[in-house]
C-alpha atoms as a PDB file:
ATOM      1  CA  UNK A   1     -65.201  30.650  -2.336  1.00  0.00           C
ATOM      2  CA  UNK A   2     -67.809  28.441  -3.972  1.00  0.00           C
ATOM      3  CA  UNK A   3     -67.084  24.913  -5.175  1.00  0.00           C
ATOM      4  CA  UNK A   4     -68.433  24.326  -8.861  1.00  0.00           C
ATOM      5  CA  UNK A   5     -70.970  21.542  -9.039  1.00  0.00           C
ATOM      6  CA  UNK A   6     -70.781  19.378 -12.085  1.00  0.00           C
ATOM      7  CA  UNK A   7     -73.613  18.667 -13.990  1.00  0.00           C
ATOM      8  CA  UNK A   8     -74.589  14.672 -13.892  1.00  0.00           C
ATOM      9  CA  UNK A   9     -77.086  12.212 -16.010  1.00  0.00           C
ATOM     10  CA  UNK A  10     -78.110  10.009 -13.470  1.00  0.00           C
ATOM     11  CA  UNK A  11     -78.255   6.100 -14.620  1.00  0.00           C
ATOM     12  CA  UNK A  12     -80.129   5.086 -11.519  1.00  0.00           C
ATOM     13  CA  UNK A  13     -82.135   6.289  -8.698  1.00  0.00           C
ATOM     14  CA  UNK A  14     -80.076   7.446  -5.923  1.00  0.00           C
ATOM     15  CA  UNK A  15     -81.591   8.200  -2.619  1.00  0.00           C
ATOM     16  CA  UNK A  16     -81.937  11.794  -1.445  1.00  0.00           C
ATOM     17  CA  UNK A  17     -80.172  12.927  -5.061  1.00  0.00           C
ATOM     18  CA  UNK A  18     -82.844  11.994  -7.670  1.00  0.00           C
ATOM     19  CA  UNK A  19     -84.236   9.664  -9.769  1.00  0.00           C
ATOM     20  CA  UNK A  20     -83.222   7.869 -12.873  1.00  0.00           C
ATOM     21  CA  UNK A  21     -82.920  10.026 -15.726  1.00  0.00           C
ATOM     22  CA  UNK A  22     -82.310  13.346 -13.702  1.00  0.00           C
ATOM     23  CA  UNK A  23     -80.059  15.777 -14.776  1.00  0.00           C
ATOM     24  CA  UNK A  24     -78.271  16.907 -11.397  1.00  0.00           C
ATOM     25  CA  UNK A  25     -75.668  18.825  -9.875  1.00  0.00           C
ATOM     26  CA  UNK A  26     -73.191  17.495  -7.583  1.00  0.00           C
ATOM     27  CA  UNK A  27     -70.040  18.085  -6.064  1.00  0.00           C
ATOM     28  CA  UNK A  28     -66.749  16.919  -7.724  1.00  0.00           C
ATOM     29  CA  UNK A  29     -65.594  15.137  -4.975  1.00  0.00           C
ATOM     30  CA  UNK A  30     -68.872  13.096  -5.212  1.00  0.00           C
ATOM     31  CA  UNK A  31     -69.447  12.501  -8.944  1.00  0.00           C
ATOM     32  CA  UNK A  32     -65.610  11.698  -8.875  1.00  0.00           C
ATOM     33  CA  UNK A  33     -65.385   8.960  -6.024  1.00  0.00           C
ATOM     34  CA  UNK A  34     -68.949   7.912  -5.721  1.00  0.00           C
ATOM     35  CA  UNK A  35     -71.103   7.922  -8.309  1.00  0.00           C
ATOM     36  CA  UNK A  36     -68.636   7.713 -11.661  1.00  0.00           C
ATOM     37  CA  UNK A  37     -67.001   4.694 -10.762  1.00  0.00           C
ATOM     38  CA  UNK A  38     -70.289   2.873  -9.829  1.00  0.00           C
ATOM     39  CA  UNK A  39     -71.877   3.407 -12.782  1.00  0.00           C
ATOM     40  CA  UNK A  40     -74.547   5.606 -11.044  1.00  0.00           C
ATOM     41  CA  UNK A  41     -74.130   8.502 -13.252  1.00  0.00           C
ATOM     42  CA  UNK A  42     -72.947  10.123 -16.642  1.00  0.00           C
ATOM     43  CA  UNK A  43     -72.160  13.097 -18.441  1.00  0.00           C
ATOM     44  CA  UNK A  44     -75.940  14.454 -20.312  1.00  0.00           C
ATOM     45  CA  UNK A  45     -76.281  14.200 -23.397  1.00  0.00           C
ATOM     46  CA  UNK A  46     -79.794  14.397 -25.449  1.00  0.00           C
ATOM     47  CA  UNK A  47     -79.012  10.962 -26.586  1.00  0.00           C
ATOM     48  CA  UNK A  48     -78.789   9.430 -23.206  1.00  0.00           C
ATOM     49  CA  UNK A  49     -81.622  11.601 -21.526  1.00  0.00           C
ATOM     50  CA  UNK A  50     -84.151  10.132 -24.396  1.00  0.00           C
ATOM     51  CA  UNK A  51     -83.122   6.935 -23.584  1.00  0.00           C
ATOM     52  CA  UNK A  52     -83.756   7.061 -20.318  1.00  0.00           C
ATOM     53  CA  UNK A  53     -87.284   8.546 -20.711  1.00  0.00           C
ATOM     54  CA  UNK A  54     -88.628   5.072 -19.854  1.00  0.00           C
ATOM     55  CA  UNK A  55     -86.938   4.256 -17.270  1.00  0.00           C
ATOM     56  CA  UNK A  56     -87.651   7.705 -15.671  1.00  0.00           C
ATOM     57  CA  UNK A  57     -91.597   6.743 -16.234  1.00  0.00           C
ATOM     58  CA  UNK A  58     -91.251   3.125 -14.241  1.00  0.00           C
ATOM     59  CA  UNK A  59     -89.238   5.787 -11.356  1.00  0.00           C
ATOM     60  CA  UNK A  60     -91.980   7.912 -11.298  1.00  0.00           C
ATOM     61  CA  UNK A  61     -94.673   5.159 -11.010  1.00  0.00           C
ATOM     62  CA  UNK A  62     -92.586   3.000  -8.402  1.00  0.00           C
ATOM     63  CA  UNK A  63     -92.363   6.334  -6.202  1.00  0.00           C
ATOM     64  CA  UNK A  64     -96.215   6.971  -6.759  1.00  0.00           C
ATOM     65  CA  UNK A  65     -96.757   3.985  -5.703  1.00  0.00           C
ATOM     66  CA  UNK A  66     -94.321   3.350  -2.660  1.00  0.00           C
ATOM     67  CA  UNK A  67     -96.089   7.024  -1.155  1.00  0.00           C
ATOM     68  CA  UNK A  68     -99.362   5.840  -1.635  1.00  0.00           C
ATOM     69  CA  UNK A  69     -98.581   2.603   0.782  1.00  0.00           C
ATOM     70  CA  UNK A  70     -96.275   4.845   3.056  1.00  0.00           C
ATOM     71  CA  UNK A  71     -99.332   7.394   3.513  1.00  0.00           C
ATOM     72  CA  UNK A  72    -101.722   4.208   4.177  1.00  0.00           C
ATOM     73  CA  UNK A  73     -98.968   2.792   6.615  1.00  0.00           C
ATOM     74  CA  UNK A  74     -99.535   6.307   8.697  1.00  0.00           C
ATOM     75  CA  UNK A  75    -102.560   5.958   8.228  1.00  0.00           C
ATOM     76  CA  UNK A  76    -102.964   2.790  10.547  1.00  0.00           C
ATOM     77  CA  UNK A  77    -100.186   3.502  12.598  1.00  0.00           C
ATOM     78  CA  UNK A  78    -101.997   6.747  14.769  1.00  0.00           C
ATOM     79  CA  UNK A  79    -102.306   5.554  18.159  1.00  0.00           C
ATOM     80  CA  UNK A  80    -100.230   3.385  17.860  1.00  0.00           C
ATOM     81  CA  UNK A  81     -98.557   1.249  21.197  1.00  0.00           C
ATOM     82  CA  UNK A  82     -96.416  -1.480  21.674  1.00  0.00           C
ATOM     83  CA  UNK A  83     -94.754  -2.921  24.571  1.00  0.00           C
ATOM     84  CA  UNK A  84     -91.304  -3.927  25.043  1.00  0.00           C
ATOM     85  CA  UNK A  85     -90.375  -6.301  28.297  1.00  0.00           C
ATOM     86  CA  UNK A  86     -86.804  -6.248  28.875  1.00  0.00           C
ATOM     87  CA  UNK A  87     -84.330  -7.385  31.583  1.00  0.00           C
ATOM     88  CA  UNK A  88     -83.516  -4.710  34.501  1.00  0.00           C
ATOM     89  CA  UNK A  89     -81.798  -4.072  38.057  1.00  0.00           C
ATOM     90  CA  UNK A  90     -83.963  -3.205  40.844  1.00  0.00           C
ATOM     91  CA  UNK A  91     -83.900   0.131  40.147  1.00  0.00           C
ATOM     92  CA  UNK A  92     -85.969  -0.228  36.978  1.00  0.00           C
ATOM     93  CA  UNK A  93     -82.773   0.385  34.860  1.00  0.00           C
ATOM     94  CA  UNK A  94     -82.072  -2.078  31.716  1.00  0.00           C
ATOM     95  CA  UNK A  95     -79.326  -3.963  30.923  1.00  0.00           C
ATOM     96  CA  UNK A  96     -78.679  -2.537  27.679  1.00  0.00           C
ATOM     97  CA  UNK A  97     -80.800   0.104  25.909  1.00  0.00           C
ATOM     98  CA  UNK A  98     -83.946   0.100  23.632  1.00  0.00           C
ATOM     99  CA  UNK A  99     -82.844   1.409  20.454  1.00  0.00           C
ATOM    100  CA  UNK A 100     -84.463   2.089  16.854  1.00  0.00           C
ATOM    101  CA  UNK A 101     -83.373  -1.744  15.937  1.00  0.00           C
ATOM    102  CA  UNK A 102     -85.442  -3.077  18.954  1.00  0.00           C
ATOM    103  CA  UNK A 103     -88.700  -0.494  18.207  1.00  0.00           C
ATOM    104  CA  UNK A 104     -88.777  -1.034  14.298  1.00  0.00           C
ATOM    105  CA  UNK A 105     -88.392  -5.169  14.694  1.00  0.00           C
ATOM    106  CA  UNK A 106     -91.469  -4.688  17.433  1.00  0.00           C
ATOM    107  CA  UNK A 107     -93.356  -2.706  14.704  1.00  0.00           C
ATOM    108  CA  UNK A 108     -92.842  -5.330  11.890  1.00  0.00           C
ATOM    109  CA  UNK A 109     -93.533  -7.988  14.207  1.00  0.00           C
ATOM    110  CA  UNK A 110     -97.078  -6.230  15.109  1.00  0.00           C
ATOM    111  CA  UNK A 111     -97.396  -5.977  11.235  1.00  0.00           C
ATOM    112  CA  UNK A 112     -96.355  -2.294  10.582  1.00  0.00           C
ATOM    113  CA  UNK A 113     -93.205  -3.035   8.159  1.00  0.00           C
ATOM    114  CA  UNK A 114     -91.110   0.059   9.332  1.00  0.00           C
ATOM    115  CA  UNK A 115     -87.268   0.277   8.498  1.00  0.00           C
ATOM    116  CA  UNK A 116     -85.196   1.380  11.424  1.00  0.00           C
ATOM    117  CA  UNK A 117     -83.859   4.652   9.813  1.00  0.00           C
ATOM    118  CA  UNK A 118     -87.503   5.714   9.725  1.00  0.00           C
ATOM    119  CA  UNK A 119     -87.364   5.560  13.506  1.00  0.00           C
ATOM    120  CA  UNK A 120     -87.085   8.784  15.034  1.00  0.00           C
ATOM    121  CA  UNK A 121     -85.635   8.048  18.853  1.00  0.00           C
ATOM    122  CA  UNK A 122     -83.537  10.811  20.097  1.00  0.00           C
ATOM    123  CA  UNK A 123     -81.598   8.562  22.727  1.00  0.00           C
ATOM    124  CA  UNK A 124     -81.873   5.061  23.513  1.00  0.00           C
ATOM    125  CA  UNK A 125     -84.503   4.613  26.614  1.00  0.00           C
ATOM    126  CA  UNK A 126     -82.732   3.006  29.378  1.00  0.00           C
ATOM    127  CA  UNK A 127     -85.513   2.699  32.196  1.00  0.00           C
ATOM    128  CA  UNK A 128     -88.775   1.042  32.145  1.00  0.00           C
ATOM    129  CA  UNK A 129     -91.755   3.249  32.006  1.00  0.00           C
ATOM    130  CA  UNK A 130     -94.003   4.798  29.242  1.00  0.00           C
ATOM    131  CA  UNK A 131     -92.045   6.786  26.173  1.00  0.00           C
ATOM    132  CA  UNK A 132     -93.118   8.600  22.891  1.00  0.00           C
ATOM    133  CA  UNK A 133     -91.089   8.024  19.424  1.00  0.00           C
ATOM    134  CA  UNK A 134     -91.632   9.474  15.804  1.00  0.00           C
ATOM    135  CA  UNK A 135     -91.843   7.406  13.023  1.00  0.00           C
ATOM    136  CA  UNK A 136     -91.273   9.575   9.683  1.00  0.00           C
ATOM    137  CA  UNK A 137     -91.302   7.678   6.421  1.00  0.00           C
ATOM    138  CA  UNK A 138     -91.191  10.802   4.170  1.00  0.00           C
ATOM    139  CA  UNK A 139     -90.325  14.077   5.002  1.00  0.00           C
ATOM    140  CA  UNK A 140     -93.686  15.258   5.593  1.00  0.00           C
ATOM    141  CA  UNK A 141     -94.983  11.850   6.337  1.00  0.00           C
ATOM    142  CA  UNK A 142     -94.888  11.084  10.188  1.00  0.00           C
ATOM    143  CA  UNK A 143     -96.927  10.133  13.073  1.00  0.00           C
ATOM    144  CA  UNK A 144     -95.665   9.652  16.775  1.00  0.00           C
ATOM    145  CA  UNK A 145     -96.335   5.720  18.396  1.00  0.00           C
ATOM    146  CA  UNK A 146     -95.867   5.275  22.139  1.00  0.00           C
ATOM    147  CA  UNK A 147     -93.528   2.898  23.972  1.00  0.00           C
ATOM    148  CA  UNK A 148     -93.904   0.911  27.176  1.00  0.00           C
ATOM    149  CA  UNK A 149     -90.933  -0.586  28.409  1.00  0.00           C
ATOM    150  CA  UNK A 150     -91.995  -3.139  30.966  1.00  0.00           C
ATOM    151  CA  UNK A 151     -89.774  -5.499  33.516  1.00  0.00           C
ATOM    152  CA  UNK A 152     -89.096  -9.554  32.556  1.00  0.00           C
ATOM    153  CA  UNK A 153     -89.933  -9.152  36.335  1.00  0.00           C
ATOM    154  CA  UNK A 154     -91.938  -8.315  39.746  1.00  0.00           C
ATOM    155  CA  UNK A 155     -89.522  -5.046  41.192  1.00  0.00           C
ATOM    156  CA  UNK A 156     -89.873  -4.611  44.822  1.00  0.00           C
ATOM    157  CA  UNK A 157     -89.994  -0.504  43.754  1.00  0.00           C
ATOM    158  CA  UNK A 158     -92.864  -0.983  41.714  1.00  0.00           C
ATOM    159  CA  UNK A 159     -94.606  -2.814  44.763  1.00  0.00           C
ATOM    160  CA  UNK A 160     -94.001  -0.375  46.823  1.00  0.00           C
ATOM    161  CA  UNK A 161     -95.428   2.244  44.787  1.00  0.00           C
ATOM    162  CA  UNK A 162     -98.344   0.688  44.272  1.00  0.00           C
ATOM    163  CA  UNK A 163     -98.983  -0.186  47.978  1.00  0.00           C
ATOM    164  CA  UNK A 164     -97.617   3.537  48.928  1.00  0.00           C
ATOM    165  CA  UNK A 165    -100.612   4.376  46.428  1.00  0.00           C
ATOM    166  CA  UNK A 166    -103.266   2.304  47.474  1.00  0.00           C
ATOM    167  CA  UNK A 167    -102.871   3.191  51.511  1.00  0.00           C
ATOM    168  CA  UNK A 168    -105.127   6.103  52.908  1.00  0.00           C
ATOM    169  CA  UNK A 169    -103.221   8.708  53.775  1.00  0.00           C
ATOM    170  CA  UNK A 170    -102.767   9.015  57.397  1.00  0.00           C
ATOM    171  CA  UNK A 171    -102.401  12.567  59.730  1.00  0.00           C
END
């Protein structure tokens, strides 16, 4: 059975529904407990869509301009790498996780203002080592920045890697 959509004048932008001045279809359940008793929306009428004409134009130019600086954002973010040192046993394991928080507060520290929902991690990292992440802005705008996730300390299985490494091998 299909659920009729009822037909909405949209006072405001809402994210990933439309922009001010849109005509849209929504669920009931939506228009009914959302965006009616916010003020987000209306029922269309010629009146009100004129109205909003304006409004729509400032939208349009706002979004024009906010993809513009997301695609020149990308632009300086390929190749991208930061560096995260964080506190771990002697197994290389941290105490706690890396998550999107840590990675986009990193980024805007470095001077690449990214909000966290823009970054992509599949599960928090939760050893040190070297790690990949995508950073999408807009649907098609994305560009993958690499991680390294180093110890606040010297770990006796690091040292013995590297001396394991450096010996000739013997027969």
């Amino acid at each position: 059975m299909a659920t009729k959509k009822v037909e909405l004048l949209l006072n405001r932008t809402i994210e990933n529904l439309g922009l001010v001045g849109d005509v849209v279809k929504v669920k009931p359940g939506f228009a009914r407990n959302y965006l009616l008793p916010h003020g987000f929306a209306e029922a269309p009428t010629p009146e009100k869509i004129e109205a909003l004409k304006d409004l729509r134009a400032k939208a349009q130019a706002e979004l024009a301009k906010l993809r513009s600086e997301r695609e020149a954002l990308i632009g300086r973010m390929e190749g991208v790498s930061i560096k995260l040192v964080r506190s771990v046993n002697d197994a290389g394991i941290l105490y706690g996780a890396v998550t999107q928080r840590d990675i986009s507060a990193q980024l805007v520290a470095d001077g690449f203002p990214v909000d966290m929902r823009a970054v992509r991690l599949q599960h928090p990292i939760r050893r040190i080592g070297h790690y990949s992440c995508v950073i999408q802005l807009d649907r098609d705008l994305r560009t993958e920045i690499s991680i390294d996730v180093l110890p606040d300390r010297t770990l006796e299985i690091l040292v013995a890697a590297a001396a394991a490494a450096e010996a000739p091998a013997e027969e």
